[in-house]
Protein backbone atom coordinates (compact mmCIF):
# COMPACT_ATOMS: atom_id res chain seq x y z
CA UNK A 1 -21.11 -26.93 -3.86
CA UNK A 2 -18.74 -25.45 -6.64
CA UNK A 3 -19.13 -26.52 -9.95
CA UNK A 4 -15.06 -27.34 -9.99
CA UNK A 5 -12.08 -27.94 -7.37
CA UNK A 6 -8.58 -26.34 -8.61
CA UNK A 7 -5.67 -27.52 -6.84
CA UNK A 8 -2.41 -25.00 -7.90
CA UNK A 9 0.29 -23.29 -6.25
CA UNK A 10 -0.01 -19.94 -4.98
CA UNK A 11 -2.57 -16.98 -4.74
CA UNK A 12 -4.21 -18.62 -1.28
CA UNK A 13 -7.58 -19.98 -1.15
CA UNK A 14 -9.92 -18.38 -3.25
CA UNK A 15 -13.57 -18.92 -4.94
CA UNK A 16 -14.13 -17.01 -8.53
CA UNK A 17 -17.35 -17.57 -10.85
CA UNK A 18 -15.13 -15.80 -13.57
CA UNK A 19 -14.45 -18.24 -16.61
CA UNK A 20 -10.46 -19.71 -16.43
CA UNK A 21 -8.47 -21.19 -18.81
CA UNK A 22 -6.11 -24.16 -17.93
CA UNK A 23 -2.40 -24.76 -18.55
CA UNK A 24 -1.29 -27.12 -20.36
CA UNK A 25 -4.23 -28.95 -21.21
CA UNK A 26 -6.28 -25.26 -21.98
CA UNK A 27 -9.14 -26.53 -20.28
CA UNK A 28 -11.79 -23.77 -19.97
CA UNK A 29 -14.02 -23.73 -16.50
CA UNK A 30 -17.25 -21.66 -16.41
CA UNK A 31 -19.25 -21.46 -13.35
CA UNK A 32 -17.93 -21.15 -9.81
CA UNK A 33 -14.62 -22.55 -8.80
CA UNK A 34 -12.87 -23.36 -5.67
CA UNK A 35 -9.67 -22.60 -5.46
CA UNK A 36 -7.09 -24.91 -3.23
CA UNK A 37 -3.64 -23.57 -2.60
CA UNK A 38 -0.93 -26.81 -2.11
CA UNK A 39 1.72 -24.32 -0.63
CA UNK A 40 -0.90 -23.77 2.43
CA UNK A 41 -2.55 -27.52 2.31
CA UNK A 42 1.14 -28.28 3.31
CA UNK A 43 0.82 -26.44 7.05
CA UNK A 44 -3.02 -26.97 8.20
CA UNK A 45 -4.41 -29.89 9.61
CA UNK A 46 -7.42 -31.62 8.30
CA UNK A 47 -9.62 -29.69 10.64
CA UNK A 48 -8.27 -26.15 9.49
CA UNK A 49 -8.33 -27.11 6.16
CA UNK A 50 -11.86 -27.89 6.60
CA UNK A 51 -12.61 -24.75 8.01
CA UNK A 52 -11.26 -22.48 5.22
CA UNK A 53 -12.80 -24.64 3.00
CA UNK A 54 -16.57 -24.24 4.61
CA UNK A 55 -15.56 -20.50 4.68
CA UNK A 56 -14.72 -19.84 0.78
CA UNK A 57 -17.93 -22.14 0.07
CA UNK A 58 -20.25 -19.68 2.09
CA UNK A 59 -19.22 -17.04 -0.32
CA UNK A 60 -20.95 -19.53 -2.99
CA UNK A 61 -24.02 -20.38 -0.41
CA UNK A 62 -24.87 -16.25 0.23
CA UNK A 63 -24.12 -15.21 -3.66
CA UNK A 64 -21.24 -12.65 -2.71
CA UNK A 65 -19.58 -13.27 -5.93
CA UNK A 66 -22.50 -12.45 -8.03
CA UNK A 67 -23.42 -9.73 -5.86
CA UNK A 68 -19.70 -7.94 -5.79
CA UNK A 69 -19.62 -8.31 -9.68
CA UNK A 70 -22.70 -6.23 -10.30
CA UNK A 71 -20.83 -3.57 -7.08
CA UNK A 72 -17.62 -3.30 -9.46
CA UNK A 73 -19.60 -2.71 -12.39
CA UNK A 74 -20.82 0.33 -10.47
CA UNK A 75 -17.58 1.63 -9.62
CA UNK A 76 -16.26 1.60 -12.40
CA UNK A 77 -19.13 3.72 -14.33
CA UNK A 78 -18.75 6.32 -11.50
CA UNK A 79 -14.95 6.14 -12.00
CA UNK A 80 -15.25 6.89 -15.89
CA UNK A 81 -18.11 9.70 -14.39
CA UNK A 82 -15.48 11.26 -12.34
CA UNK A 83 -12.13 11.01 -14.16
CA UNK A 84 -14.85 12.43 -17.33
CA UNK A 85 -15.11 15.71 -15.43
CA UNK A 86 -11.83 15.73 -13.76
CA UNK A 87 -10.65 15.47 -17.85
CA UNK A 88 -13.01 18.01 -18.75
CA UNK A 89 -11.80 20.49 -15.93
CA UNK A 90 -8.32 20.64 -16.93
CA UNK A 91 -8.47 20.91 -20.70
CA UNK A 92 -11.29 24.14 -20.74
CA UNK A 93 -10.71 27.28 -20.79
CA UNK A 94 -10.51 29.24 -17.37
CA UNK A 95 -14.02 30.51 -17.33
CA UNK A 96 -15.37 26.98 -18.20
CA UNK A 97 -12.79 25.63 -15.79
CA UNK A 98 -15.21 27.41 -12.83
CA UNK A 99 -18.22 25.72 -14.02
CA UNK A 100 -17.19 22.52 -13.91
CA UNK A 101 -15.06 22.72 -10.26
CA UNK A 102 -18.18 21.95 -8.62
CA UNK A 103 -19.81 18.78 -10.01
CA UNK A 104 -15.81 17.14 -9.89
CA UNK A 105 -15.64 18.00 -6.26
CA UNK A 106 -19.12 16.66 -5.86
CA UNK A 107 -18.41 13.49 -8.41
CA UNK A 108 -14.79 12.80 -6.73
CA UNK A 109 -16.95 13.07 -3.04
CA UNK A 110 -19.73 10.72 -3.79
CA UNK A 111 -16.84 8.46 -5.17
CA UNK A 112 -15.18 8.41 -2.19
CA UNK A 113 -18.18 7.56 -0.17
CA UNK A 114 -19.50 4.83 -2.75
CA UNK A 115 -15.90 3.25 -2.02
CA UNK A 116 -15.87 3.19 1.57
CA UNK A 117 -19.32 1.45 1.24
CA UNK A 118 -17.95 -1.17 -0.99
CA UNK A 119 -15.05 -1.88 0.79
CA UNK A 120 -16.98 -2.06 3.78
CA UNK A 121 -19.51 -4.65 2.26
CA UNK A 122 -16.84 -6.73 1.15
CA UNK A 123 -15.73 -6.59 4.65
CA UNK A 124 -18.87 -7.16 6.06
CA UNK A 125 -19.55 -10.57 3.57
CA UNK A 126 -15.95 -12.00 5.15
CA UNK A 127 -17.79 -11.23 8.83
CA UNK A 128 -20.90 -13.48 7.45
CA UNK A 129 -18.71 -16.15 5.90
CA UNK A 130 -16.67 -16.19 9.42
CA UNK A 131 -19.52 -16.66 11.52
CA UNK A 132 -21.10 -19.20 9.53
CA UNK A 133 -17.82 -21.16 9.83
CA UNK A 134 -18.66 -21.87 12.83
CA UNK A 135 -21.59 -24.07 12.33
CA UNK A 136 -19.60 -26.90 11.47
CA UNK A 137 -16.32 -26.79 12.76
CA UNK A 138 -14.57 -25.30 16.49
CA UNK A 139 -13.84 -21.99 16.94
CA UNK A 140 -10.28 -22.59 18.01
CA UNK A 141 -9.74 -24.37 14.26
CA UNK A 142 -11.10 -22.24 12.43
CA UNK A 143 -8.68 -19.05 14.46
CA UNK A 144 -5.42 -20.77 13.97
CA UNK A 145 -6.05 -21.52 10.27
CA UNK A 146 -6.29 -17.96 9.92
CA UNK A 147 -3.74 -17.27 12.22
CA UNK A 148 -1.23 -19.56 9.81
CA UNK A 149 -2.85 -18.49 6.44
CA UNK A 150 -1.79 -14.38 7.85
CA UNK A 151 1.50 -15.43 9.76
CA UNK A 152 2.72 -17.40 6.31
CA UNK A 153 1.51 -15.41 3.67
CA UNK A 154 4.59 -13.19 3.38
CA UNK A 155 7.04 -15.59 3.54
CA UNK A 156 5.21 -18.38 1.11
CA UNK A 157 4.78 -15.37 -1.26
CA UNK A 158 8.61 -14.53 -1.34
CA UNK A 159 9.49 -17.87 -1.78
CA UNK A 160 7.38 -18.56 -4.88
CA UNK A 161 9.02 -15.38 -5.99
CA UNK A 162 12.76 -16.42 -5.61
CA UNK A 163 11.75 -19.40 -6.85
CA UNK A 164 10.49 -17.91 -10.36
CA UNK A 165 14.00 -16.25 -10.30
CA UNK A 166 15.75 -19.83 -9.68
CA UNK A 167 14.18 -21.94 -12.45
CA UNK A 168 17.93 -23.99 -13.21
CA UNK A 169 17.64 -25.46 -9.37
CA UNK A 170 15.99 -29.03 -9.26
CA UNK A 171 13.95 -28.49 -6.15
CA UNK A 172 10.01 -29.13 -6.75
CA UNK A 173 8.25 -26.03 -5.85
CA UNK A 174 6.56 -27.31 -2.58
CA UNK A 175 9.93 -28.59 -1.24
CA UNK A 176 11.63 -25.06 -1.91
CA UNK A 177 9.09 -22.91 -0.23
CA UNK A 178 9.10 -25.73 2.63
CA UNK A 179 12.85 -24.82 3.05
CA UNK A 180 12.40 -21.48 2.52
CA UNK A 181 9.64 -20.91 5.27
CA UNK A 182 11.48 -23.10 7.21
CA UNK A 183 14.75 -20.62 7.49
CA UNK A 184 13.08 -17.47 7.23
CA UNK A 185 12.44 -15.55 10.64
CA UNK A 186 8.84 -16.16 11.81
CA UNK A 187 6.75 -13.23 12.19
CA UNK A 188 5.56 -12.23 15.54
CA UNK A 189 1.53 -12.74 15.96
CA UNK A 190 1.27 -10.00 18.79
CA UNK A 191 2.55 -7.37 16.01
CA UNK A 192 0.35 -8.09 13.19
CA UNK A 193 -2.61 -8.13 15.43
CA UNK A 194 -1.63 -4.79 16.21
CA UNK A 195 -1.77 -4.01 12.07
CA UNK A 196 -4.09 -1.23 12.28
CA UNK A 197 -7.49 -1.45 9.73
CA UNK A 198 -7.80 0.97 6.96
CA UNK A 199 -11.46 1.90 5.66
CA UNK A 200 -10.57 1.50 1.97
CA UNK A 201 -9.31 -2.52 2.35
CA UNK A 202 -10.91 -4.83 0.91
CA UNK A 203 -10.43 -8.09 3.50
CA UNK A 204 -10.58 -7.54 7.63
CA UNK A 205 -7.04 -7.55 9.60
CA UNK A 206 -6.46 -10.64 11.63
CA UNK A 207 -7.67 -9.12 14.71
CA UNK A 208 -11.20 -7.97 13.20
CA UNK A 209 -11.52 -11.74 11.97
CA UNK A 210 -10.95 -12.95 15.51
CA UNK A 211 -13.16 -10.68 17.11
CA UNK A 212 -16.17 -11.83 14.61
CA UNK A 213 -15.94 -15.16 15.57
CA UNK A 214 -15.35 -14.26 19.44
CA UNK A 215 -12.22 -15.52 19.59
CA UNK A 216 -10.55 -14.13 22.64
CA UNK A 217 -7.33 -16.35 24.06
CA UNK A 218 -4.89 -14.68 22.81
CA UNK A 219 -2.06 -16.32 24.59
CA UNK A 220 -3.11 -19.84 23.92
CA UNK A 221 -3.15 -19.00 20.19
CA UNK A 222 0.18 -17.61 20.50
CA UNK A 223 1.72 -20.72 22.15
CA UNK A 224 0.14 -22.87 19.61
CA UNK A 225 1.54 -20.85 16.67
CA UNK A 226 5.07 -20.95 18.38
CA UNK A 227 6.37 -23.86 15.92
CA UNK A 228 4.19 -23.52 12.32
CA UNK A 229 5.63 -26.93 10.91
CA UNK A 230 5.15 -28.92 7.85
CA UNK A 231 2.44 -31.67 7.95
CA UNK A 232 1.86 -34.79 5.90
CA UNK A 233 -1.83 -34.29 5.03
CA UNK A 234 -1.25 -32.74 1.18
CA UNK A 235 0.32 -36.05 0.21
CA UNK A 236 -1.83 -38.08 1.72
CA UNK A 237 -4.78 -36.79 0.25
CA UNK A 238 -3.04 -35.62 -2.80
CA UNK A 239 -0.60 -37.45 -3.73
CA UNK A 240 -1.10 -37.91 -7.72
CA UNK A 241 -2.08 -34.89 -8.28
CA UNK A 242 0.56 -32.84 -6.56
CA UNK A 243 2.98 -34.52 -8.43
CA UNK A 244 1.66 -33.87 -11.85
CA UNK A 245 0.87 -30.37 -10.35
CA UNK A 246 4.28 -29.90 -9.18
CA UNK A 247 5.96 -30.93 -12.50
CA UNK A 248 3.39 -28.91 -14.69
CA UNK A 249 4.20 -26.22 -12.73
CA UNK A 250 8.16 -26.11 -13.64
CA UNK A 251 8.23 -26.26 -16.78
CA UNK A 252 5.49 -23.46 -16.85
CA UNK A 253 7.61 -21.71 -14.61
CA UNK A 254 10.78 -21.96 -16.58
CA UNK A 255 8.79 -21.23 -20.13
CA UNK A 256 8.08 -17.81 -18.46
CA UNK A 257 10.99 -16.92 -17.10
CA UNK A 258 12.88 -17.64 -20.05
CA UNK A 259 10.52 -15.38 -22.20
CA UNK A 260 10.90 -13.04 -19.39
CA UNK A 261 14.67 -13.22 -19.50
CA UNK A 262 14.73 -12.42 -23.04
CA UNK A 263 12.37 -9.76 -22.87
CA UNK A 264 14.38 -8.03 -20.15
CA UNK A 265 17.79 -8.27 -22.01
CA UNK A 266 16.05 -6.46 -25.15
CA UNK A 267 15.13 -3.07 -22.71
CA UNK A 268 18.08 -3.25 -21.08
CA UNK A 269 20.15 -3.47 -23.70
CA UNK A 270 18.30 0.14 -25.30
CA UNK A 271 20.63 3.15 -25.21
CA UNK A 272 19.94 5.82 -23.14
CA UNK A 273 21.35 9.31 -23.52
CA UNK A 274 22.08 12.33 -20.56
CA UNK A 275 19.03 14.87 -21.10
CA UNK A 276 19.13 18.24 -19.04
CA UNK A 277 16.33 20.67 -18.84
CA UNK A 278 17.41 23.93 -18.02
CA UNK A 279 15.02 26.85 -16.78
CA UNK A 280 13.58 29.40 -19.27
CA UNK A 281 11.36 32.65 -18.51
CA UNK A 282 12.85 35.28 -20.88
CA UNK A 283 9.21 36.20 -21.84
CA UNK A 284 7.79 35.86 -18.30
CA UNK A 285 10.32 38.31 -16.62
CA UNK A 286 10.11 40.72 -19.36
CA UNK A 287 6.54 41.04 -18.54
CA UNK A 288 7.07 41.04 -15.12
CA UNK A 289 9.20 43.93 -15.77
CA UNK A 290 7.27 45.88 -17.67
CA UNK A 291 4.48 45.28 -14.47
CA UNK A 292 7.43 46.81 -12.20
CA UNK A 293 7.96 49.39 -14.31
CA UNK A 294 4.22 50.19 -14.29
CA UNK A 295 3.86 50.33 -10.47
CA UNK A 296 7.06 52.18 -10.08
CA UNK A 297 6.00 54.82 -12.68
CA UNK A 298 2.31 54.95 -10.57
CA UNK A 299 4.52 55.53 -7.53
CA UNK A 300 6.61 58.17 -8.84
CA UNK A 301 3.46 59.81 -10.10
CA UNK A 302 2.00 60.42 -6.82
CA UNK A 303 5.35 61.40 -5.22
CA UNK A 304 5.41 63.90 -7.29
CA UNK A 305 1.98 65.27 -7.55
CA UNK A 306 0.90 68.75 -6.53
CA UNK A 307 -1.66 66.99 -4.02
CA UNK A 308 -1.69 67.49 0.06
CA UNK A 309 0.77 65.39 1.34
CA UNK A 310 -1.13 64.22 3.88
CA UNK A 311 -2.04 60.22 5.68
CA UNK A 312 -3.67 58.89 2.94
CA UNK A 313 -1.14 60.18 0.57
CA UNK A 314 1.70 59.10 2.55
CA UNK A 315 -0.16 55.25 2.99
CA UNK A 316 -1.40 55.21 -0.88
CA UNK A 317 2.84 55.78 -1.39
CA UNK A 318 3.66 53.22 1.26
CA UNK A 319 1.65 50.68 -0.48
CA UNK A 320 2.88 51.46 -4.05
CA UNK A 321 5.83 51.10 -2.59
CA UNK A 322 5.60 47.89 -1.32
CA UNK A 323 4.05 46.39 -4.74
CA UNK A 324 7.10 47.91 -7.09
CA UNK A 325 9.40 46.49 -4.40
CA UNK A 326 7.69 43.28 -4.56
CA UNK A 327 7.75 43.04 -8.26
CA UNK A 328 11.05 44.23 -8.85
CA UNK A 329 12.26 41.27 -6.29
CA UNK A 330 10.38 38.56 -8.45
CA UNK A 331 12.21 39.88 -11.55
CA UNK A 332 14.68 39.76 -10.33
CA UNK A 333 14.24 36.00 -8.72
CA UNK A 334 13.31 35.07 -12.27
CA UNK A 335 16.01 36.50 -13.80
CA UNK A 336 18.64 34.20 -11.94
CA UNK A 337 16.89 31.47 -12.31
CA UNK A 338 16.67 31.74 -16.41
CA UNK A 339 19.37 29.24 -17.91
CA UNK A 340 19.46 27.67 -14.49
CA UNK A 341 19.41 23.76 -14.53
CA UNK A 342 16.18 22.22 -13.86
CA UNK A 343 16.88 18.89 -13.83
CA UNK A 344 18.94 16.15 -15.25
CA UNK A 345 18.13 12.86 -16.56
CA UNK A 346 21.01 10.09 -16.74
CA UNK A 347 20.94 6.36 -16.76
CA UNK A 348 21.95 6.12 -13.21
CA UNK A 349 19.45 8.60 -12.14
CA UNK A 350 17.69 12.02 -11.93
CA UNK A 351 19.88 14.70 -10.57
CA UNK A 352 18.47 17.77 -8.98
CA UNK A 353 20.34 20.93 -8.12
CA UNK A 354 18.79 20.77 -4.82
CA UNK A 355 20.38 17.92 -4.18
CA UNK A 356 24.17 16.41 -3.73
CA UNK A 357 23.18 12.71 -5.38
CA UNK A 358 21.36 11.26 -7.91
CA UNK A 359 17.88 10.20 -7.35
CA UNK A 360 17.89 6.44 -8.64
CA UNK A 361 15.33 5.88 -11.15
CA UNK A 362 14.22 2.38 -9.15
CA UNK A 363 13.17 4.56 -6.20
CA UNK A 364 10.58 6.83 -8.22
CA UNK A 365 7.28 5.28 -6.94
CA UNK A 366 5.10 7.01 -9.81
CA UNK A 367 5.48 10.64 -11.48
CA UNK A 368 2.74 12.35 -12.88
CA UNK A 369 2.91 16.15 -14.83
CA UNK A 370 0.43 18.68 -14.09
CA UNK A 371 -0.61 22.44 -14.43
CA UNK A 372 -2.52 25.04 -15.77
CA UNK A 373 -0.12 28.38 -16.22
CA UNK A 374 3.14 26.44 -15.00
CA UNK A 375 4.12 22.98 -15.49
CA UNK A 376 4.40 21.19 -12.25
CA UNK A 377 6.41 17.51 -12.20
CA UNK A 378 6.01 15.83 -9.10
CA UNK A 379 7.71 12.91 -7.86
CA UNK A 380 6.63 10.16 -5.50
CA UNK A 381 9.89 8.59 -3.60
CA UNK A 382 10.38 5.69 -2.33
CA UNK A 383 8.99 5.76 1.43
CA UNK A 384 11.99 4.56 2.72
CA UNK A 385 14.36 6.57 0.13
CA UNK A 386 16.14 8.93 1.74
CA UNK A 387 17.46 12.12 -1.11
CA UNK A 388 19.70 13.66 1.04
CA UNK A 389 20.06 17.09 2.51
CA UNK A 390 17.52 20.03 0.76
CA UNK A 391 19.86 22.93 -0.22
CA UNK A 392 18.08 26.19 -1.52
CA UNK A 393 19.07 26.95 -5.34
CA UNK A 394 17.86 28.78 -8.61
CA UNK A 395 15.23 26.28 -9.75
CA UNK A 396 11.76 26.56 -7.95
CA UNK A 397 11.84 22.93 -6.27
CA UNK A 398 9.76 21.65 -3.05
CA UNK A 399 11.07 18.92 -1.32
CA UNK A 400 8.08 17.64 1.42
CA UNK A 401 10.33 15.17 3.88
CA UNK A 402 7.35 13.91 5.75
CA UNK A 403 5.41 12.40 2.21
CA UNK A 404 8.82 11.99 0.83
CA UNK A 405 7.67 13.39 -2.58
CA UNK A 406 9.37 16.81 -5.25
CA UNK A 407 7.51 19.24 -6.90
CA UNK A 408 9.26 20.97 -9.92
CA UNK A 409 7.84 23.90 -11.22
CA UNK A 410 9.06 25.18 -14.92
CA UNK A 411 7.90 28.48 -15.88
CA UNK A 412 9.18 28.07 -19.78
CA UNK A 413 12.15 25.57 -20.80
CA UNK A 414 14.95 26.29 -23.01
CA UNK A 415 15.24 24.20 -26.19
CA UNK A 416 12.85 22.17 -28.25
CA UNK A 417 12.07 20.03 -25.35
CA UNK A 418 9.03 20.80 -23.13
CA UNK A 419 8.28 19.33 -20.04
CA UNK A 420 5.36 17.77 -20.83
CA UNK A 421 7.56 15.63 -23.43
CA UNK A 422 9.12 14.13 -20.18
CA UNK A 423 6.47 12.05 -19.50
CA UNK A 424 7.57 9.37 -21.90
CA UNK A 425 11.24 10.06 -21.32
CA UNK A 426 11.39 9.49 -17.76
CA UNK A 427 9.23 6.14 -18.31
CA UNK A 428 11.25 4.76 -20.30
CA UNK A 429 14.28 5.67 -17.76
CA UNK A 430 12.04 3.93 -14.92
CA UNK A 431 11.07 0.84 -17.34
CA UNK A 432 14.88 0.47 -17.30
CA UNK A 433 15.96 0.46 -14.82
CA UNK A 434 13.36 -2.05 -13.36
CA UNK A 435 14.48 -4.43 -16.02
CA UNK A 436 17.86 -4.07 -15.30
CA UNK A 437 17.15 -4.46 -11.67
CA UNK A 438 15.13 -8.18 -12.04
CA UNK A 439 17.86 -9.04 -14.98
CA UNK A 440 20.33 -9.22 -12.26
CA UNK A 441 18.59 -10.65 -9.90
CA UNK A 442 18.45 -13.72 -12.66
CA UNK A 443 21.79 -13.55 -13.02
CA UNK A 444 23.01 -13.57 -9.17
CA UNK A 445 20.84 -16.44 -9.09
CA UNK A 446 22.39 -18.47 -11.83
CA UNK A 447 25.69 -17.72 -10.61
């Protein structure tokens, strides 16, 4: 049995042996905890309840939680081991840079495969605590729980969410996700049993839960789900302590927001200026010129040399050739691209010459700046972002369509301001916008 019995709202049914503090009262709880989730309570019958309830408690009876705190501890040393190396491979030199390729590839492998494991354990321990479900409760229970825990979980997650962003309404917290369920569209169950499995999650799909417990009709479960309606069971066996619960729960609610509120009027209120980088290489192309020159020099040399003209000559031309054409073409190349802009950072966006509109800051996923001899910024979009048309221009920029991600490559940048410097810059310009974004979603809801 657990030591204690939490009943809150939100974050599902859960057990933790992690020590938790208590609002208001700041009651600390040490040992292992059930967690009960009200917003759930309010859709399952006694017998599903039951059910999830005998299957967070076998995590307790077969010591999973002790056992997966010991695997994270793990992970994270061989994290540190390989992000150590990774470190150490891109601040050496290039000849140390060589010597330390191998043992990162071979870290960053065994990483990979020490993750798979673990996410395959934890997998494996929700298997166990499936099966032993069914020693004291019906199979066809213990399916549809799941089935409603999966087919809400969406919904009862974005209505706790508006909710935070409604904190002047009066509803309780339990009526308003009631409501909102209630007028949301209903997810089909055929489609997110088709949700295919991914080796790196943590927690089974529906349909590997189903098939542990040999759960196989399919359409019964799918008529029986047809109407997922509100029952009476949370206040009857709660009814004190959901309303305390409830009203606890507001004024938290609104304490937060309106510390959040404040917090997001201060960063949106910081000025922002217009920043453009523009493309540099004045040193670059002069050495690439004096390379051209070289080869051209070489070439001219054995044009004009008293040798025998003959097939080896003439190829050992060809190819020289070639090379001074070659590098004459990149100085070239270089040479329009110097004073060329790079990019341009704005409030409303990041504008790229390859491109006819802005790039909104809210739909840059993550960023990161990277590169030995040039400096590479790449940018992770927004899956369903869509930039535009590529055109070809001056600036070395790949756009890849199907990852939906830009690299920029800067060879030298003109001014005081180096691209590395962006990182900072563009975080702020992300930070932002984000708060401007959930500002107004507190103000469309006030209004």
């Amino acid at each position: 049995m657990p030591n204690h019995i939490v009943l809150c709202i939100g974050n599902g049914f859960r057990v933790s042996n992690k020590a938790v503090r208590l609002y208001p009262d700041r009651i600390v709880l040490t040992g292992n905890t059930l967690y009960l989730d009200s917003t759930y309570i309010n859709y399952l019958t006694l017998a599903e309840l039951s059910s999830i309830i005998a299957q967070r408690l076998s995590h307790i009876a077969s010591n999973d939680l002790n056992v997966s705190a010991n695997f994270n501890r793990q992970i994270d040393k061989l994290t540190e081991t390989a992000n150590f190396l990774y470190q150490n491979y891109l601040s050496y030199s290039l000849f140390e840079n060589y010597l330390f390729y191998p043992p990162y590839l071979l870290a960053k492998y065994f990483y990979c495969s020490f993750n798979k494991a673990i996410h395959w354990w934890y997998r494996s321990t929700e298997a166990m605590a499936d099966l032993n479900v069914l020693k004291v409760t019906h199979k066809e229970q213990f399916a549809l729980a799941l089935s409603k825990m999966h087919l809400l979980q969406t919904r009862i997650n974005q209505a706790l969410e508006n909710y935070y962003y409604k904190t002047h309404i009066n509803f309780l917290p339990l009526d308003y996700v009631t409501h909102y369920v209630e007028h949301s569209e209903t997810p089909s169950l055929s489609k997110l049993l088709k949700k295919s499995p991914s080796v790196y999650a943590r927690h089974p799909t529906l349909a590997q839960r189903l098939s542990y417990i040999k759960y196989g009709e399919l359409n019964r479960l799918s008529g029986l789900l047809i109407n997922i309606s509100p029952t009476t069971l949370l206040k009857d066996l709660f009814s004190k302590e959901l309303n305390i619960l409830q009203s606890d729960y507001q004024n938290d609610i609104q304490e937060t927001a309106e510390t959040k509120l404040n917090y997001l009027k201060h960063i949106s209120s910081q000025p922002q200026e217009t920043i453009t980088l523009k493309q540099g290489g004045i040193i670059r192309s002069f050495l690439r010129s004096l390379l051209a020159g070289l080869f051209i020099l070489i070439t001219y040399a054995c044009i004009t040399t008293d040798k025998a003209h003959d097939s080896e000559w003439l190829i050992g031309v060809i190819i020289l050739s070639m090379i001074s054409a070659f590098c004459l073409f990149r100085c070239y190349k270089m040479y329009k691209s110097i004073g060329s802009a790079l990019l341009t950072m704005k409030p409303r966006g990041l504008i790229l010459p390859c491109f006819d509109k802005a790039i909104p800051w809210k739909q840059i996923d993550s960023f990161e700046i990277t590169g030995q001899m040039y400096k590479k910024l790449t940018l992770y979009l927004n899956p369903a972002f869509k930039p535009g048309e590529f055109k070809p221009c001056n600036a070395k920029i790949k756009y890849n369509k199907r990852n939906n991600h830009i690299q920029i490559t800067a060879y030298e940048i003109r001014g005081k301001l180096k691209l590395p410097d962006c990182e900072s810059l563009i975080s702020d310009y992300i930070r932002v916008a984000h708060a401007r974004i959930e500002l107004q979603l507190f103000m469309q809801n006030k209004k």
